[in-house]
C-alpha atoms as a PDB file:
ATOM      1  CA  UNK A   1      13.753  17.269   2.159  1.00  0.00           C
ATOM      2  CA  UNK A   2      13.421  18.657  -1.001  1.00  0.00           C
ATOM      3  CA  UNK A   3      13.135  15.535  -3.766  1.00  0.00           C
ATOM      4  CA  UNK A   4      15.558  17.172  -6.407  1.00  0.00           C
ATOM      5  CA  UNK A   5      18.005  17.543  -3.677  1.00  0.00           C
ATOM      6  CA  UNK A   6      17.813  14.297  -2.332  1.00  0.00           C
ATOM      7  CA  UNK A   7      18.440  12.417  -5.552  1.00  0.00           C
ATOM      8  CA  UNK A   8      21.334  14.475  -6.307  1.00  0.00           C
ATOM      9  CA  UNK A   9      22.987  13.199  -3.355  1.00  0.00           C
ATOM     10  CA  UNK A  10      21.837   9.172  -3.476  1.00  0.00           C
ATOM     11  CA  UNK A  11      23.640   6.633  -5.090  1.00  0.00           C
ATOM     12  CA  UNK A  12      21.294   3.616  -3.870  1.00  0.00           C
ATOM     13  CA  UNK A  13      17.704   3.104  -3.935  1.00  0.00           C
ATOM     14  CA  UNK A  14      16.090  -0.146  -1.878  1.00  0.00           C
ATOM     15  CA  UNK A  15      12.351  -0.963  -2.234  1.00  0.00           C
ATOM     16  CA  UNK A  16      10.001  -2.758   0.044  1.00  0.00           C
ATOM     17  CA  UNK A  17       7.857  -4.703  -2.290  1.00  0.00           C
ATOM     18  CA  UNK A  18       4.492  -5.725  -1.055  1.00  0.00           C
ATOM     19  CA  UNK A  19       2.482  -2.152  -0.701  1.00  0.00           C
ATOM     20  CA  UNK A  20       5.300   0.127  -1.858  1.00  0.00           C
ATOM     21  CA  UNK A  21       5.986  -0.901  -5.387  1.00  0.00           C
ATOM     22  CA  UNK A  22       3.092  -3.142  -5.784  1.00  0.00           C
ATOM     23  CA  UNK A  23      -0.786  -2.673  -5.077  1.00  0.00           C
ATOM     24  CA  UNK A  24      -0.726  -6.334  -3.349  1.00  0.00           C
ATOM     25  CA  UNK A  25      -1.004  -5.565   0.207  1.00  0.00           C
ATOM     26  CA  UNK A  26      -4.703  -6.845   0.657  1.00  0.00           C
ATOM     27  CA  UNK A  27      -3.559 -10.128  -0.764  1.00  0.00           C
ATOM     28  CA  UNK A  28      -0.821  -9.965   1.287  1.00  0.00           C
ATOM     29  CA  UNK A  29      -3.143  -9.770   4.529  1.00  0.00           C
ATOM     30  CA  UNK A  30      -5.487 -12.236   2.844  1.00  0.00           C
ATOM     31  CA  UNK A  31      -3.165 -14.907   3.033  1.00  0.00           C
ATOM     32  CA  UNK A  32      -2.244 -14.393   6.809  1.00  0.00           C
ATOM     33  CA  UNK A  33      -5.908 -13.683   7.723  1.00  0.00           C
ATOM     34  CA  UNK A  34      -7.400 -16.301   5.947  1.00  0.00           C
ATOM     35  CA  UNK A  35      -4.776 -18.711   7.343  1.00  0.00           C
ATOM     36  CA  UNK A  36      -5.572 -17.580  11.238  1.00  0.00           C
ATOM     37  CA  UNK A  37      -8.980 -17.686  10.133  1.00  0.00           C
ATOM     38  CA  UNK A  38      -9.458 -21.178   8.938  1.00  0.00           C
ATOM     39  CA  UNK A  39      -7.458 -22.448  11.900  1.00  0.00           C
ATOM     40  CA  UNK A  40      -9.711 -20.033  14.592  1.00  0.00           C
ATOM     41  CA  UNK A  41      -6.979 -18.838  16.141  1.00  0.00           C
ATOM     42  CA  UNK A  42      -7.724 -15.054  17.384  1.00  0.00           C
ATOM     43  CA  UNK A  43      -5.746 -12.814  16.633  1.00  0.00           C
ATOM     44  CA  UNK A  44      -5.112  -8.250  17.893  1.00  0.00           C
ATOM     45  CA  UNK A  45      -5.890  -6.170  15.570  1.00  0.00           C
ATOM     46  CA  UNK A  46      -2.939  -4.434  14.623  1.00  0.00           C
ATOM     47  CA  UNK A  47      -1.630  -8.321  13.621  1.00  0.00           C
ATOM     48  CA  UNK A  48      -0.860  -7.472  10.093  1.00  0.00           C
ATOM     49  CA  UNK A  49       0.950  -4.042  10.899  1.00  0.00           C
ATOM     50  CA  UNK A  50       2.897  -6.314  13.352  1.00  0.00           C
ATOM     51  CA  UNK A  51       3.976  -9.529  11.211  1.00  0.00           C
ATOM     52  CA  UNK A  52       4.838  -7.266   7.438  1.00  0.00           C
ATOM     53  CA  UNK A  53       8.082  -6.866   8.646  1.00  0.00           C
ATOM     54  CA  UNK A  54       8.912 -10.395   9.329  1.00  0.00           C
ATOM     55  CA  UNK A  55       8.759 -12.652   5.986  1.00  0.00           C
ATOM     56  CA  UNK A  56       6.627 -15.688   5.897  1.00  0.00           C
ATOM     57  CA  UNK A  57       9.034 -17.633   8.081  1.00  0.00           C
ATOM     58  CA  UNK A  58       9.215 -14.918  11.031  1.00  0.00           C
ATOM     59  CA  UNK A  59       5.106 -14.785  10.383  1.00  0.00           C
ATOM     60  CA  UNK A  60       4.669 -18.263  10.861  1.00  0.00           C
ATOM     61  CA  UNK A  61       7.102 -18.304  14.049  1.00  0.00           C
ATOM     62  CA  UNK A  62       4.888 -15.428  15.469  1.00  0.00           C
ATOM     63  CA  UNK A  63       1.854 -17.164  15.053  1.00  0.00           C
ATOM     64  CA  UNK A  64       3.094 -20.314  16.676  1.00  0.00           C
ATOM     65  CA  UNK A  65       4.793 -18.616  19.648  1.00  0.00           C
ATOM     66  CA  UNK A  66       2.745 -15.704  19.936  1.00  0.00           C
ATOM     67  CA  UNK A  67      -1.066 -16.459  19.244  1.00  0.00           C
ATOM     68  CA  UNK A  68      -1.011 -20.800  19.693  1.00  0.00           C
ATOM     69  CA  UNK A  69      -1.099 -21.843  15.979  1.00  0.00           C
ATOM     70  CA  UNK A  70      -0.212 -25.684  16.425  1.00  0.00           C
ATOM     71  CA  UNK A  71       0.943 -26.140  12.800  1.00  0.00           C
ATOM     72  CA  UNK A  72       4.900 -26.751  11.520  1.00  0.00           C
ATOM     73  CA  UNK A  73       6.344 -23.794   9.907  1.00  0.00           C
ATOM     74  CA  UNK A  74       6.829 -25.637   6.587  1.00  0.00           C
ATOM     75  CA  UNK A  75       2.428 -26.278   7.011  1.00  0.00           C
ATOM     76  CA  UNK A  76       2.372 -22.941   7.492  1.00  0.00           C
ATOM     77  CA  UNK A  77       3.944 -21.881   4.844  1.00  0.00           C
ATOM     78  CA  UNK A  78       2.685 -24.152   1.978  1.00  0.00           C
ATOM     79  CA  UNK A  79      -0.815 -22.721   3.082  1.00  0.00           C
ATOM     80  CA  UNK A  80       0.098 -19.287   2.813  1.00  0.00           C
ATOM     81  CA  UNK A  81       1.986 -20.071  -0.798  1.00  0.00           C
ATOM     82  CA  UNK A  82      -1.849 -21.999  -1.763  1.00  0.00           C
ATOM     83  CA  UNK A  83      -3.909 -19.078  -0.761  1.00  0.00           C
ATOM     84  CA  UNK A  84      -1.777 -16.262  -2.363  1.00  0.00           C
ATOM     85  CA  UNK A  85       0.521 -17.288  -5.035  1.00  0.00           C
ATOM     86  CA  UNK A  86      -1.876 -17.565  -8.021  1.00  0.00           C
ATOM     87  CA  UNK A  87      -2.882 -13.435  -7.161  1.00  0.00           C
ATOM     88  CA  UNK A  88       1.377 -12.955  -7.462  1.00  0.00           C
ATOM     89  CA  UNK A  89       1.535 -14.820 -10.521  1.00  0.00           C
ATOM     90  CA  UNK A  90      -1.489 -13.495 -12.404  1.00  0.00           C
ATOM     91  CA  UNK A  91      -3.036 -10.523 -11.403  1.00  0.00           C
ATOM     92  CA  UNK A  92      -1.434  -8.199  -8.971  1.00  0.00           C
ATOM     93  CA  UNK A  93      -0.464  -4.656 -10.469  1.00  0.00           C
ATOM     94  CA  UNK A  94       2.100  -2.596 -10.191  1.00  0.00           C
ATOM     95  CA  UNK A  95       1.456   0.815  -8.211  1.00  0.00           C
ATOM     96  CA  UNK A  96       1.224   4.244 -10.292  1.00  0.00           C
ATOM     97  CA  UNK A  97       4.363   5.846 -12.006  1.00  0.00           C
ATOM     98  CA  UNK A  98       6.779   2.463  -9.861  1.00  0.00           C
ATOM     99  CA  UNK A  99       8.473   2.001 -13.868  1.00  0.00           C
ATOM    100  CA  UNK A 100       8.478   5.608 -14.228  1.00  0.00           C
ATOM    101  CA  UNK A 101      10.286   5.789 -11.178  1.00  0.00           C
ATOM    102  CA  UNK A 102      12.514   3.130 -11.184  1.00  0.00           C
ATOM    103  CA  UNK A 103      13.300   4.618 -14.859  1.00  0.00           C
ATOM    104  CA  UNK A 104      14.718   7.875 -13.954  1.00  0.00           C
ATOM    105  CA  UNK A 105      16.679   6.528 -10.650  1.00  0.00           C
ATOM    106  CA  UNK A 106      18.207   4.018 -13.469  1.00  0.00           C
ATOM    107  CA  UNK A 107      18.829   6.909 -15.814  1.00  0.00           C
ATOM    108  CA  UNK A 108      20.503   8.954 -13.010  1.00  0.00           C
ATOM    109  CA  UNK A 109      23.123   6.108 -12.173  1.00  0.00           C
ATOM    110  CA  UNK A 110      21.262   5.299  -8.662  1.00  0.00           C
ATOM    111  CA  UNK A 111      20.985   1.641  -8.192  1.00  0.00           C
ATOM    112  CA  UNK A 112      18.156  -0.007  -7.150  1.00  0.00           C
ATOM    113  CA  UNK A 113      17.450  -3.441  -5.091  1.00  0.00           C
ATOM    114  CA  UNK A 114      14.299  -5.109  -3.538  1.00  0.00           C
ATOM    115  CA  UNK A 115      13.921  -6.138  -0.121  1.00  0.00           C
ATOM    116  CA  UNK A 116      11.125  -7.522   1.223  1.00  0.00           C
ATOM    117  CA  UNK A 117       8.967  -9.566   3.854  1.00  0.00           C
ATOM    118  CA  UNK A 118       7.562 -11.841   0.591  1.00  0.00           C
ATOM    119  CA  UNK A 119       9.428 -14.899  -0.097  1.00  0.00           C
ATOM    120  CA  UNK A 120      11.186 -15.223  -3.923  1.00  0.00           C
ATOM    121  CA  UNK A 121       8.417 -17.409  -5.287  1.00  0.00           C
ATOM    122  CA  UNK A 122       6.335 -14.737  -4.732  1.00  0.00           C
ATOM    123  CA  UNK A 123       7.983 -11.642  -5.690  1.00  0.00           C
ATOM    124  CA  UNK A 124       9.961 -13.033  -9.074  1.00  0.00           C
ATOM    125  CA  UNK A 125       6.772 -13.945 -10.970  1.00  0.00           C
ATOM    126  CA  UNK A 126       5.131 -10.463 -10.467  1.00  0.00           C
ATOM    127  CA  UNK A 127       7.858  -8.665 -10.984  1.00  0.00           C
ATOM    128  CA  UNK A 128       8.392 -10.417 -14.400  1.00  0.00           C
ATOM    129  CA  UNK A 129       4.677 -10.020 -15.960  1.00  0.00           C
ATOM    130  CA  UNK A 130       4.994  -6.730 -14.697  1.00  0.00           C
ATOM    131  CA  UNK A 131       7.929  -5.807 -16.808  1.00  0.00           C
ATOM    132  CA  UNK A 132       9.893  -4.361 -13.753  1.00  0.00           C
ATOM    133  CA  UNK A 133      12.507  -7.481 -12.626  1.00  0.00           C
ATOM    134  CA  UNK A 134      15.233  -5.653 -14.776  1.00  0.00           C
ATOM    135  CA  UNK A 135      15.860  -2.608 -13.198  1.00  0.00           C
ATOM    136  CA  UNK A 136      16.574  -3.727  -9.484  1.00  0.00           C
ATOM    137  CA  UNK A 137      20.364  -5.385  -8.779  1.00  0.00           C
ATOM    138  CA  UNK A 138      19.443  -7.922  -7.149  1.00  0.00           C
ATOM    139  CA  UNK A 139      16.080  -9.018  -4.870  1.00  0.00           C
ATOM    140  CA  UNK A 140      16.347 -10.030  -1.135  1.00  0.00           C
ATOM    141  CA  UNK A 141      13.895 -11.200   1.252  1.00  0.00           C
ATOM    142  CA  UNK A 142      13.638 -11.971   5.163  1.00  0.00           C
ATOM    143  CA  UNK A 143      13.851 -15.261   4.416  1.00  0.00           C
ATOM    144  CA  UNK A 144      17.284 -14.903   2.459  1.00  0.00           C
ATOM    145  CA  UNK A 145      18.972 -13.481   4.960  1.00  0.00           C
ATOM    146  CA  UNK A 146      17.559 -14.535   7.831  1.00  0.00           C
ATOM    147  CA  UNK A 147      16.471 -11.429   9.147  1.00  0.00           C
ATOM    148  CA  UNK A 148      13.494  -9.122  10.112  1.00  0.00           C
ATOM    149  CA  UNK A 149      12.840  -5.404   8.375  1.00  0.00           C
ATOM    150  CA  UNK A 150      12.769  -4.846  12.143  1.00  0.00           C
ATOM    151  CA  UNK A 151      16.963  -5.950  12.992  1.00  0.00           C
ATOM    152  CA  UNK A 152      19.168  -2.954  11.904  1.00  0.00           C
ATOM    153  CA  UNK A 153      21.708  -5.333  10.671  1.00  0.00           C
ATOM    154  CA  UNK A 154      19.666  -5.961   7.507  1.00  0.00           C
ATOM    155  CA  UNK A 155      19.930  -2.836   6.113  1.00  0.00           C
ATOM    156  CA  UNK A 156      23.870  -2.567   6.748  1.00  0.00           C
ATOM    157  CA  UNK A 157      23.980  -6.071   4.919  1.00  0.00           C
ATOM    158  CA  UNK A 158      21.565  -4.419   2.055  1.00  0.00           C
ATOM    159  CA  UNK A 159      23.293  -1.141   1.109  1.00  0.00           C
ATOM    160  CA  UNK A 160      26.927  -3.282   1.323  1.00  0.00           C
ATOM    161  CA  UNK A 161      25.661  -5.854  -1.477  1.00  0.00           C
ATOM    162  CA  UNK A 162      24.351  -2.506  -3.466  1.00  0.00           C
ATOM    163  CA  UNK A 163      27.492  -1.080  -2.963  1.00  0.00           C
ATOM    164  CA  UNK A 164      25.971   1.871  -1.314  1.00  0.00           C
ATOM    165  CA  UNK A 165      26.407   3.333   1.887  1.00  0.00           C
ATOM    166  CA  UNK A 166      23.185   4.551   4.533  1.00  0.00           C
ATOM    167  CA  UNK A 167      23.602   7.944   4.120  1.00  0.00           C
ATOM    168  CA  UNK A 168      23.237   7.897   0.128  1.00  0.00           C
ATOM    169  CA  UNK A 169      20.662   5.133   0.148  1.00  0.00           C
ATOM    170  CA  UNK A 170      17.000   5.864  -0.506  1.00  0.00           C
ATOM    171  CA  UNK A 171      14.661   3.071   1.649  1.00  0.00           C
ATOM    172  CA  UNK A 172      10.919   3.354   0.096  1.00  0.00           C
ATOM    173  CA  UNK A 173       8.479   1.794   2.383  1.00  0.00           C
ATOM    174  CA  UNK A 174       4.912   1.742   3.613  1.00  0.00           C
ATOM    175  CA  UNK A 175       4.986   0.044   7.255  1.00  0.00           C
ATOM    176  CA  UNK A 176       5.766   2.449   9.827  1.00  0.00           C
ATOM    177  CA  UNK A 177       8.385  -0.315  11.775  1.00  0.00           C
ATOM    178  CA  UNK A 178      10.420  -1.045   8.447  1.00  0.00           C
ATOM    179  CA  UNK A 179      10.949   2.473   8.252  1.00  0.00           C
ATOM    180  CA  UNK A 180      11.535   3.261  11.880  1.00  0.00           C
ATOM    181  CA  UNK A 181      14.425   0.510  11.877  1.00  0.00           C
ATOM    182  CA  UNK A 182      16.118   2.064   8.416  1.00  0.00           C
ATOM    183  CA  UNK A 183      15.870   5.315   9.848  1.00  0.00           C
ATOM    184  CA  UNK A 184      17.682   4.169  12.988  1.00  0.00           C
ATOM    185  CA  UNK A 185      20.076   2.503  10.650  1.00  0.00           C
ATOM    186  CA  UNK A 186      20.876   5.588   8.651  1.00  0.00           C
ATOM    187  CA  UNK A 187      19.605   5.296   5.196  1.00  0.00           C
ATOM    188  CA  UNK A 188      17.143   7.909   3.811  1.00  0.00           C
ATOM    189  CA  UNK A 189      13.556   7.330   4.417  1.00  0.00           C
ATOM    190  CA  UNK A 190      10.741   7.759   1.980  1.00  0.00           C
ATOM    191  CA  UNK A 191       7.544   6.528   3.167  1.00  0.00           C
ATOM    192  CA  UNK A 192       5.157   5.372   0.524  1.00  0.00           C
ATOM    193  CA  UNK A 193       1.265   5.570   1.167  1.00  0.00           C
ATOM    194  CA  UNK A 194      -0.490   2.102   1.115  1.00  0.00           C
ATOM    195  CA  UNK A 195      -4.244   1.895   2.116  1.00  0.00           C
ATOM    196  CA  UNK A 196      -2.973  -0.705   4.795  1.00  0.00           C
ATOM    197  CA  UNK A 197      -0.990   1.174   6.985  1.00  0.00           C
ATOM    198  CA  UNK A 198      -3.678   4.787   6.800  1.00  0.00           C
ATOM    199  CA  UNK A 199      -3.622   4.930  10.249  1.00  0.00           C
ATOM    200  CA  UNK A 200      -0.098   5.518  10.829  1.00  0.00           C
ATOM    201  CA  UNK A 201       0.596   8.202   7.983  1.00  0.00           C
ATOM    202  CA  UNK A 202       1.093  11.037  10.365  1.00  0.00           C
ATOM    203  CA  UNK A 203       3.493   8.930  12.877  1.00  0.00           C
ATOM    204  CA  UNK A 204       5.135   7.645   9.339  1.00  0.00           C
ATOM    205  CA  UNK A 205       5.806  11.211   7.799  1.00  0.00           C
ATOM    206  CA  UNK A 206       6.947  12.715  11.254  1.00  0.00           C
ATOM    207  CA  UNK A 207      10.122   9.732  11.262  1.00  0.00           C
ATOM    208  CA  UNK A 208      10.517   9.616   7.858  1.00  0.00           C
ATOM    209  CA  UNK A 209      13.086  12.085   5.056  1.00  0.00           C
ATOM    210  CA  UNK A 210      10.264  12.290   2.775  1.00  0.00           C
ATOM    211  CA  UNK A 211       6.591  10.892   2.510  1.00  0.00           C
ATOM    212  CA  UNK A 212       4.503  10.585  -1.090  1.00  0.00           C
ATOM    213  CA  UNK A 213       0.978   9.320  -1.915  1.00  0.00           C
ATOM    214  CA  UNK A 214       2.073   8.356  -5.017  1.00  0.00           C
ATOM    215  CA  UNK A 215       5.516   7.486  -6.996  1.00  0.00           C
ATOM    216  CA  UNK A 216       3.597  10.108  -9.781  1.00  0.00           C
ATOM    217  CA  UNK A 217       5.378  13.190  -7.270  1.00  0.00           C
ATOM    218  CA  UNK A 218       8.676  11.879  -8.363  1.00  0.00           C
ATOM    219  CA  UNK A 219       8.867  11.519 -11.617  1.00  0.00           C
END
């Protein structure tokens, strides 16, 4: 689909965070590896294109049902929040022409929101030293709602708060099950190229409405 003619028609735009407007995917991994790591717990792997779509909380229920991590979810999680959090707060960038983006969809009238697998702690601090937290609605995560990127239902729930419908809703993401499920779901698919999910560009631009290396092609 032909950019010009897709924005003319939106009304909503919803980003993934980690990987689609930020370059913060191999911190992202870090803090899941490192955690199976330390612990020696193996591990497939494909276990990071697996767990992006769940949040921390549906991450650290994976690894304890799924691959034998004998640790509470809250122990989980205040590991995960140790090993990545300062990268978040103090040096994770933004990805090329995101504020020029995010700009012109503002300037247009399209309305923009965040949802995303990291938790608030996380996401609010970047977005701030960044300079980007005022352009987006409101920011939801997996652990908000309590839902995956993977249930259907999230998006329906997503475009209603935007006060969008699927059909004129833009969903920018790079992980190829995100974008599978908000395709199913209706909204307009733009898959966003992240060094973590290489492997799957060709599956990703063959299910998705549009597919860009770099936020620079729409601006």
């Amino acid at each position: 689909m032909n950019w010009d003619d897709m924005l003319s028609c939106i009304t909503g735009a919803i980003f993934d965070f980690d990987g689609t407007l930020v370059n913060s995917m191999p911190d992202w991994a870090g803090k899941m590896l490192y955690l199976l790591n330390t612990h020696h717990i193996a591990y497939p792997a494909d276990i990071i294109r697996t767990v992006t779509p769940l949040g921390d909380v549906g991450a650290a229920e994976y690894f304890r049902q799924n691959l034998g991590l004998s640790l509470s979810v809250e122990q989980i999680r205040a590991e995960l929040d140790a090993y990545a959090l300062p990268k978040y707060r103090d040096t994770i960038q933004p990805k090329e022409a995101a504020e020029q983006l995010l700009l012109r969809l503002k300037r247009a009238g399209v309305k923009s929101c965040i949802l995303t697998a990291s938790p608030q702690h996380m996401m609010r601090p970047c977005l701030e030293r960044c300079g980007l937290a005022d352009y987006f609605e409101f920011n939801w995560c997996c652990d908000d709602l309590g839902l995956k990127k993977t249930q259907p239902e999230i998006y329906a729930r997503t475009c209603a708060q935007l006060g969008t419908v699927p059909g004129k809703t833009l969903f920018f993401d790079d992980n190829i099950y995100a974008l599978r499920t908000a395709r199913a779901a209706g909204l307009v698919t733009v898959g966003v190229y992240d060094e973590s999910s290489a492997g799957d560009e060709q599956e990703i631009r063959s299910l998705t409405d549009c597919y860009i290396r770099s936020f620079s092609q729409l601006v």
